[in-house]
C-alpha atoms as a PDB file:
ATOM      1  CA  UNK A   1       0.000   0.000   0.000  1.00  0.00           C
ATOM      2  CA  UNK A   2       0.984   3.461  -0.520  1.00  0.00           C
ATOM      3  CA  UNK A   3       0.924   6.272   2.326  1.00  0.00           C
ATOM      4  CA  UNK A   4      -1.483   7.284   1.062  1.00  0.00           C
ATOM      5  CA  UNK A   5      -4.126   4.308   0.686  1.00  0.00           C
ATOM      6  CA  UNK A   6      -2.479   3.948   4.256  1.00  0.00           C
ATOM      7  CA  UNK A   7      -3.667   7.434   5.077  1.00  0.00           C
ATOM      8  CA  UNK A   8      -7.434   7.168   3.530  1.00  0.00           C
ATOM      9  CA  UNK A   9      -7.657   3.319   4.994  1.00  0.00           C
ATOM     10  CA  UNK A  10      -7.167   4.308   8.909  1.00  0.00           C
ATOM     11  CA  UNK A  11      -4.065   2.847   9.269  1.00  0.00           C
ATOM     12  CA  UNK A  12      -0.638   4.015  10.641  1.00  0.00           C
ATOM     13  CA  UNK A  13       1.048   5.993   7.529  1.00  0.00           C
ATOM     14  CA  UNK A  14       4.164   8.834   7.395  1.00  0.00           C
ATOM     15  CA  UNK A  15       2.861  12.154   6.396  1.00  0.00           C
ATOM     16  CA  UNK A  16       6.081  13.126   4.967  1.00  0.00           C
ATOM     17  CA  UNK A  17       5.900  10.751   1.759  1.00  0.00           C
ATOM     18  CA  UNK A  18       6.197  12.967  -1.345  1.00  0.00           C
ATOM     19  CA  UNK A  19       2.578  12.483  -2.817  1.00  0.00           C
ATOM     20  CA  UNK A  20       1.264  13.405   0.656  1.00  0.00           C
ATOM     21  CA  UNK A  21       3.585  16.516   0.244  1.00  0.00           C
ATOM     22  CA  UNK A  22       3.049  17.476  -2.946  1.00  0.00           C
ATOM     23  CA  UNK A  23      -1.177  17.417  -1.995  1.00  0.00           C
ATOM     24  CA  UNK A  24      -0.864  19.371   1.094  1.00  0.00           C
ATOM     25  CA  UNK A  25       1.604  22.133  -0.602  1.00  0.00           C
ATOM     26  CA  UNK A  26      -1.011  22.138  -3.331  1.00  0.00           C
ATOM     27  CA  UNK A  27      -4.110  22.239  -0.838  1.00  0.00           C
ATOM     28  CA  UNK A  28      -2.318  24.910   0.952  1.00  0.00           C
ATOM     29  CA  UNK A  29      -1.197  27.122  -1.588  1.00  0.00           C
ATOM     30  CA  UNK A  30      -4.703  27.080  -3.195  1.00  0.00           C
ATOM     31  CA  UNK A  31      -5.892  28.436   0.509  1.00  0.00           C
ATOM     32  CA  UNK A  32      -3.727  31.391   0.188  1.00  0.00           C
ATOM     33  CA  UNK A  33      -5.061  32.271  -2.996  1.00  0.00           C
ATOM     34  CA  UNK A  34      -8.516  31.820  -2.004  1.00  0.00           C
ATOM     35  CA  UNK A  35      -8.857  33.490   1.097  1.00  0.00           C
ATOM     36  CA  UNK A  36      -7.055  36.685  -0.901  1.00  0.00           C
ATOM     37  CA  UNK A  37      -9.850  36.769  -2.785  1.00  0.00           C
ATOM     38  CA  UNK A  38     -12.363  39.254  -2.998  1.00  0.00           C
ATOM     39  CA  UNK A  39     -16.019  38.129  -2.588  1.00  0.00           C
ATOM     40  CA  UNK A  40     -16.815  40.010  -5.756  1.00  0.00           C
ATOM     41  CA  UNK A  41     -14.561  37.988  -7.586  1.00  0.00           C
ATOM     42  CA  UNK A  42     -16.676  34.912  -7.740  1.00  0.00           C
ATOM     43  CA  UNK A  43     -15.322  33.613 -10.658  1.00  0.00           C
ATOM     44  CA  UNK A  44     -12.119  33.462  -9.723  1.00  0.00           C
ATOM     45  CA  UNK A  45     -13.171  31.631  -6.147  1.00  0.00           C
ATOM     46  CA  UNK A  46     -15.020  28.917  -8.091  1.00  0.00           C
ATOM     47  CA  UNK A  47     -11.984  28.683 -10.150  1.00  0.00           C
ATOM     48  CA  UNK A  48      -9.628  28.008  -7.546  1.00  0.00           C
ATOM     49  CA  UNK A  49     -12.944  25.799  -5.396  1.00  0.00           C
ATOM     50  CA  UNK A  50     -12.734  23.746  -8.410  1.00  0.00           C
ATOM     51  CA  UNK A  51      -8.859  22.712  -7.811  1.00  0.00           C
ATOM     52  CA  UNK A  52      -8.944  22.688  -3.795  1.00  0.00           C
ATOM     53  CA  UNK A  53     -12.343  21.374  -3.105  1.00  0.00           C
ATOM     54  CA  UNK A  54     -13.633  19.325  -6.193  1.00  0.00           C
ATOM     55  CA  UNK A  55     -15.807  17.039  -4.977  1.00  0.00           C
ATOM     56  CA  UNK A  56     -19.088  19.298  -3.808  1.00  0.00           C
ATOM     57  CA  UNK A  57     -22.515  20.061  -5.206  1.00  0.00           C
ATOM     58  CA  UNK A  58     -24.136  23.203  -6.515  1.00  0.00           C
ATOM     59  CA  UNK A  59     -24.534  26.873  -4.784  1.00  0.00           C
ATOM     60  CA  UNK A  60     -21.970  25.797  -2.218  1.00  0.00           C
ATOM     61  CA  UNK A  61     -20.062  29.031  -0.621  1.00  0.00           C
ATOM     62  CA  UNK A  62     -16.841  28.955   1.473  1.00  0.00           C
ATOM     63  CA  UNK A  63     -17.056  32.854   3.216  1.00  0.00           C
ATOM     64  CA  UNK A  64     -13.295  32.578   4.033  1.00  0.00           C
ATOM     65  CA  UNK A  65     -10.509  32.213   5.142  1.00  0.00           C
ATOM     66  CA  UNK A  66     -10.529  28.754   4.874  1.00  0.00           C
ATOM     67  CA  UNK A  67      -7.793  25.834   5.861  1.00  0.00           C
ATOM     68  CA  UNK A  68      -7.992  22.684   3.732  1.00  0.00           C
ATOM     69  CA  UNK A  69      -5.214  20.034   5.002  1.00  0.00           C
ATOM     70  CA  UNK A  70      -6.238  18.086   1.050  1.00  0.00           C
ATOM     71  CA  UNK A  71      -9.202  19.195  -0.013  1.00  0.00           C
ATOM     72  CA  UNK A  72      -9.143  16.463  -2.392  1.00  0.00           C
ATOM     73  CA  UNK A  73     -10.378  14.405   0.151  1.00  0.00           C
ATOM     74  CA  UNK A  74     -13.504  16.376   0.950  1.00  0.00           C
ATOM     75  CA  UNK A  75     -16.862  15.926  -0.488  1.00  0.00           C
ATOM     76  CA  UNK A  76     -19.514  18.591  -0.129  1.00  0.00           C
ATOM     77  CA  UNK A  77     -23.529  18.567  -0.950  1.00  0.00           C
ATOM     78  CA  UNK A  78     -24.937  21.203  -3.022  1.00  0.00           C
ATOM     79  CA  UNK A  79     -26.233  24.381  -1.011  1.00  0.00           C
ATOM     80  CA  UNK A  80     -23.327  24.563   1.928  1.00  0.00           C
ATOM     81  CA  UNK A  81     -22.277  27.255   3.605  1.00  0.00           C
ATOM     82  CA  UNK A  82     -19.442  27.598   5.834  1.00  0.00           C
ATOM     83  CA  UNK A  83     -18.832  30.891   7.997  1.00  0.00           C
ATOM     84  CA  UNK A  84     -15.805  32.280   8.738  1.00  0.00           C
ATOM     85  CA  UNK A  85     -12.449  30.469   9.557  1.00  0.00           C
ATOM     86  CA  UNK A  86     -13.528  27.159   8.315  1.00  0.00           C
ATOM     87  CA  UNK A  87     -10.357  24.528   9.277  1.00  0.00           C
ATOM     88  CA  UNK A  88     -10.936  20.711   7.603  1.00  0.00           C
ATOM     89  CA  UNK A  89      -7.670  18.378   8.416  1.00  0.00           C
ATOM     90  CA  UNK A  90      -9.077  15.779   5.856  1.00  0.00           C
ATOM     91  CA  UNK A  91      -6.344  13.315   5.917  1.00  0.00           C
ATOM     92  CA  UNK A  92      -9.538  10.783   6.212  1.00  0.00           C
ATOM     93  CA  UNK A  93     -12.556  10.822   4.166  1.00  0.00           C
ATOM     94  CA  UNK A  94     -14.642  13.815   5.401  1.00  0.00           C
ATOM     95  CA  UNK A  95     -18.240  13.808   3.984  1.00  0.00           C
ATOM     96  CA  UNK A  96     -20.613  16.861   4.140  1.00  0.00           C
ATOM     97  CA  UNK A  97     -24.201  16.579   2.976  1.00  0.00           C
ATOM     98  CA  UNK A  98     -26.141  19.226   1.341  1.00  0.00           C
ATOM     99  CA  UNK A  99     -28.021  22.181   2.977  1.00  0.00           C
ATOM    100  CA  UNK A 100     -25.441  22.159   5.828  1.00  0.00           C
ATOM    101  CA  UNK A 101     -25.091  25.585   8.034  1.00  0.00           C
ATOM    102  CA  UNK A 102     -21.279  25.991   9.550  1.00  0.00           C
ATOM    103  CA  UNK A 103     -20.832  28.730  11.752  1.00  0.00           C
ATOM    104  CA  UNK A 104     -17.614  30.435  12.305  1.00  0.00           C
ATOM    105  CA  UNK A 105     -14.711  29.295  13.550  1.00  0.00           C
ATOM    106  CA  UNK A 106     -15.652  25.482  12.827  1.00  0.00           C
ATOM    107  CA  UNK A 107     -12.921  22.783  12.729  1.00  0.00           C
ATOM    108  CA  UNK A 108     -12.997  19.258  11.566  1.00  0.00           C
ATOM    109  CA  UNK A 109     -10.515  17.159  12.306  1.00  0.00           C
ATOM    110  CA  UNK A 110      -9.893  13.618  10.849  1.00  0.00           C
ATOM    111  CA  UNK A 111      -5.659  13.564  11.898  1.00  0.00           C
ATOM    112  CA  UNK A 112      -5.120  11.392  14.967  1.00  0.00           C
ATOM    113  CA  UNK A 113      -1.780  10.825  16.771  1.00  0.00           C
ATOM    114  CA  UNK A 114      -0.748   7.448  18.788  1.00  0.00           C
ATOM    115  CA  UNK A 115      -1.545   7.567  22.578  1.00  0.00           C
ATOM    116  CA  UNK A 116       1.844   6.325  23.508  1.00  0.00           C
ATOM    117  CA  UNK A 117       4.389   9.139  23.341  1.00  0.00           C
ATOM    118  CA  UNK A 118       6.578   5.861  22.349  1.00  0.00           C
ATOM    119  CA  UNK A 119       4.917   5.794  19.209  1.00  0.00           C
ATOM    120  CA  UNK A 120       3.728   9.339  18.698  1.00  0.00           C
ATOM    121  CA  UNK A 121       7.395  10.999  18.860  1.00  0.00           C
ATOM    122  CA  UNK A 122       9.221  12.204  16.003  1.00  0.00           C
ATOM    123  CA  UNK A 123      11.971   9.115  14.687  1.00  0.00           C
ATOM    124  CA  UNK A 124      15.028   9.906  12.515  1.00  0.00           C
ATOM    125  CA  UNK A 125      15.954   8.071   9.279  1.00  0.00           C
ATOM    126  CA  UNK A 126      19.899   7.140   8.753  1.00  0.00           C
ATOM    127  CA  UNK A 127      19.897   9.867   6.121  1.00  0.00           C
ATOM    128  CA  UNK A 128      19.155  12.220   9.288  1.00  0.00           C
ATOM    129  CA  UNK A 129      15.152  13.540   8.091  1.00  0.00           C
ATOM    130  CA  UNK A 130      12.377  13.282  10.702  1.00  0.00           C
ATOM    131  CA  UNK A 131       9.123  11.604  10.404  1.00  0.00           C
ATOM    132  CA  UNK A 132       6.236  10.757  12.578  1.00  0.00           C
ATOM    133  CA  UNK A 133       3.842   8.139  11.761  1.00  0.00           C
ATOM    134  CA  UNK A 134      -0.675   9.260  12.211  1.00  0.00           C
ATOM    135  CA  UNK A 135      -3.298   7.832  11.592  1.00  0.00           C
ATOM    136  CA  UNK A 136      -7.027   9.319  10.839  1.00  0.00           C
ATOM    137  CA  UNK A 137     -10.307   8.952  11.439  1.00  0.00           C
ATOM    138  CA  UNK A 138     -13.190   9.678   8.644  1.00  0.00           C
ATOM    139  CA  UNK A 139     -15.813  12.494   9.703  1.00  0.00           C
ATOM    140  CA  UNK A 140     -19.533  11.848   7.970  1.00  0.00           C
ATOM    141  CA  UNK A 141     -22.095  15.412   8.925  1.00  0.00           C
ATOM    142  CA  UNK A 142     -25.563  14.555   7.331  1.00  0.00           C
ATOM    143  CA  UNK A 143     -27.593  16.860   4.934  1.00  0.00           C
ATOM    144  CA  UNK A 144     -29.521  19.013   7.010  1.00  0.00           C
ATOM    145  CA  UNK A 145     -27.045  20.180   9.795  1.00  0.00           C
ATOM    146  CA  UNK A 146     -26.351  23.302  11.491  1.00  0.00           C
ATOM    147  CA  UNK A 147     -23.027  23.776  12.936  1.00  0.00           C
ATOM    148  CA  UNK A 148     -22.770  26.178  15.434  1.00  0.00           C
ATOM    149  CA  UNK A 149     -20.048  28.603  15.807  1.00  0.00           C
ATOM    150  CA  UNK A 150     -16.497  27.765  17.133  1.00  0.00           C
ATOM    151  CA  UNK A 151     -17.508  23.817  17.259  1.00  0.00           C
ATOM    152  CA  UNK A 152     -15.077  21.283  16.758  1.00  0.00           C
ATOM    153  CA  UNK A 153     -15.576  17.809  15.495  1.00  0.00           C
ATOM    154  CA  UNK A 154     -13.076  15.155  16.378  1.00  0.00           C
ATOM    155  CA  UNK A 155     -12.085  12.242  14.119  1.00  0.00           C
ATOM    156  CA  UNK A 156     -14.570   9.142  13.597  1.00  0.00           C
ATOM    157  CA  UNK A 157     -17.534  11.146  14.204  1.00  0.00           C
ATOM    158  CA  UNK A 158     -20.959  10.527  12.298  1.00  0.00           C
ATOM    159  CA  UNK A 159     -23.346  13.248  12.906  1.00  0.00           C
ATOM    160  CA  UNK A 160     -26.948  12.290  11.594  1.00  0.00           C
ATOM    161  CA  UNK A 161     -29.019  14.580   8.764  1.00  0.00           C
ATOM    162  CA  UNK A 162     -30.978  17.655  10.445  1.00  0.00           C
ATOM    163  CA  UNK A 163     -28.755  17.696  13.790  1.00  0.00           C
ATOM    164  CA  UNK A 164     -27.955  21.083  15.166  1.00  0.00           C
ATOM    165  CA  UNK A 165     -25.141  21.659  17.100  1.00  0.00           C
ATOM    166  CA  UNK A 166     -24.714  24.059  20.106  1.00  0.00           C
ATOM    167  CA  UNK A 167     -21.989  26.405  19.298  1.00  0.00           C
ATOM    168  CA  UNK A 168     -18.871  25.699  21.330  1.00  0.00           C
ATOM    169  CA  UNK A 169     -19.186  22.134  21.816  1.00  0.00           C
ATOM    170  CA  UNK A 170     -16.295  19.373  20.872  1.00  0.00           C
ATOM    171  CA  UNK A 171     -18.034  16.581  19.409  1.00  0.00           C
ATOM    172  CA  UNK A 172     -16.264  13.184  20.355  1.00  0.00           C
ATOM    173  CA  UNK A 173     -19.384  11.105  19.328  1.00  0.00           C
ATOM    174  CA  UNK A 174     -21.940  10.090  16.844  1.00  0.00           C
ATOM    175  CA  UNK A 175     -24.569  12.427  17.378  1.00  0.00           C
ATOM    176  CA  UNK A 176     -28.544  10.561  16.146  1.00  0.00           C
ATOM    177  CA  UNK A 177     -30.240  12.298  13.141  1.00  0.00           C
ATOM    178  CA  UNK A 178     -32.945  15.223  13.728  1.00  0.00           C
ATOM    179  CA  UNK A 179     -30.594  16.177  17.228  1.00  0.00           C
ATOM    180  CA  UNK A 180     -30.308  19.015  19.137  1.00  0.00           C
ATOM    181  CA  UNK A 181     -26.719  18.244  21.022  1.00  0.00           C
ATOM    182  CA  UNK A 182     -24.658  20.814  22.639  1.00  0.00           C
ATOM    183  CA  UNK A 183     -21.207  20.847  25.337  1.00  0.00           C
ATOM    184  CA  UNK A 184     -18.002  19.464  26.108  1.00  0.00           C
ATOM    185  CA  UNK A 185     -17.770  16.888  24.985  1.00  0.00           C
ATOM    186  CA  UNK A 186     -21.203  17.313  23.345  1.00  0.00           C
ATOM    187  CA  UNK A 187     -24.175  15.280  24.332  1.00  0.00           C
ATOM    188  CA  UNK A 188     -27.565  15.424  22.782  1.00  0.00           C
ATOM    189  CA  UNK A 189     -30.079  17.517  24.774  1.00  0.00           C
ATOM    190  CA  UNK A 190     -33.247  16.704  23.090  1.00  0.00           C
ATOM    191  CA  UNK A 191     -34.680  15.690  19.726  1.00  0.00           C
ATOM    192  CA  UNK A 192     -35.913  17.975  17.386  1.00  0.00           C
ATOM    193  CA  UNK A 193     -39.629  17.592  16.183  1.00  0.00           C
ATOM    194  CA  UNK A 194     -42.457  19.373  14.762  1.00  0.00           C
ATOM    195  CA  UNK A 195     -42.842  21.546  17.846  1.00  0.00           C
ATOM    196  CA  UNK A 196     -39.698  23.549  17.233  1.00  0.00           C
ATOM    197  CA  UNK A 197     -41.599  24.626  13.676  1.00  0.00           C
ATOM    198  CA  UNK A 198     -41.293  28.723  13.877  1.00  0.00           C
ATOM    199  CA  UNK A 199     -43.313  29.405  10.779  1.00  0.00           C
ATOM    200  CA  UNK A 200     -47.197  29.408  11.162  1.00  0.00           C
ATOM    201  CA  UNK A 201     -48.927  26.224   9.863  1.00  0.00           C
ATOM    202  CA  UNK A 202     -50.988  27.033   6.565  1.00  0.00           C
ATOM    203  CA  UNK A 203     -54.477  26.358   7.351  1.00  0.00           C
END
């Protein structure tokens, strides 16, 4: 296996092989340009969408700045939006479905680091180069979400379609579709039904 089938399969991998590299230095560069972007220049961000984020749906809108570890490795559903400061460490398969809310300041993070300091410390080949070896978890957010501001979702978390999500809250778990789950670590409060409808009922 490569590092990177390593990387996208869970298992332990080096994130300094060259193809990783070469993606991240690409991913990253096309964040700089991005996020120097004007928001009146909207064909230039869709240009430069299409090479960092090419797997996502129609009428999706990154405000920016935004910080893609790969962006290749991220799949969005048509009608996101993502606030402010949107961070995605994708070294894992992140999947976003469609009409998903992010507030500012949201984070995503697939990357994962042994326990052990044993195993988590940098090691030096003979040539003299460091290297670490990670590992990552896949994140899956349903169609339907809201993501409250400054919320951070941790590796190997499955949050169900039409959850919303307290801002602040560190989500460690799967969260149940149709949830309204909030804290640290978050924990859902209550489902959401038919009584939490705003609008008035047509008659």
């Amino acid at each position: 296996m490569t590092e990177k089938e390593k990387m996208l399969a869970g298992e332990l991998y080096d994130p300094t092989d060259e193809e990783l590299v070469r993606l991240r230095e690409e991913a990253h560069g096309w964040n700089t340009d991005y996020n120097a972007t004007k928001e009146t220049e909207e064909d230039l961000r869709e240009a430069i969408m299409d090479r960092l984020v090419p797997n996502r749906g129609e009428d999706v809108y990154f405000q920016g700045p935004v910080a893609f570890d790969y962006g290749v490795f991220t799949s969005v559903g048509a009608r996101t939006y993502a606030n402010f400061n949107f961070t995605c460490l994708d070294c894992a398969p992140v999947t976003i479905g469609s009409d998903v809310f992010f507030g500012p300041n949201v984070s995503i993070y697939t990357a994962m680091h042994p326990l052990r300091w044993q195993e988590r410390n940098l090691r030096r080949r003979e040539d003299g180069s460091v290297y670490d070896l990670e590992y990552a978890k896949p994140v899956a957010i349903g169609d339907n979400c809201w993501i409250g501001g400054s919320v951070t979702i941790c590796g190997g978390v499955t949050i169900g379609e039409g959850c919303v999500i307290g801002a602040g809250s560190v989500v460690t778990r799967d969260i149940p579709p149709n949830s309204l789950a909030a804290g640290v670590p978050c924990r859902v409060l209550r489902p959401i039904t038919d009584e939490d409808r705003m609008e008035e009922q047509p008659t």
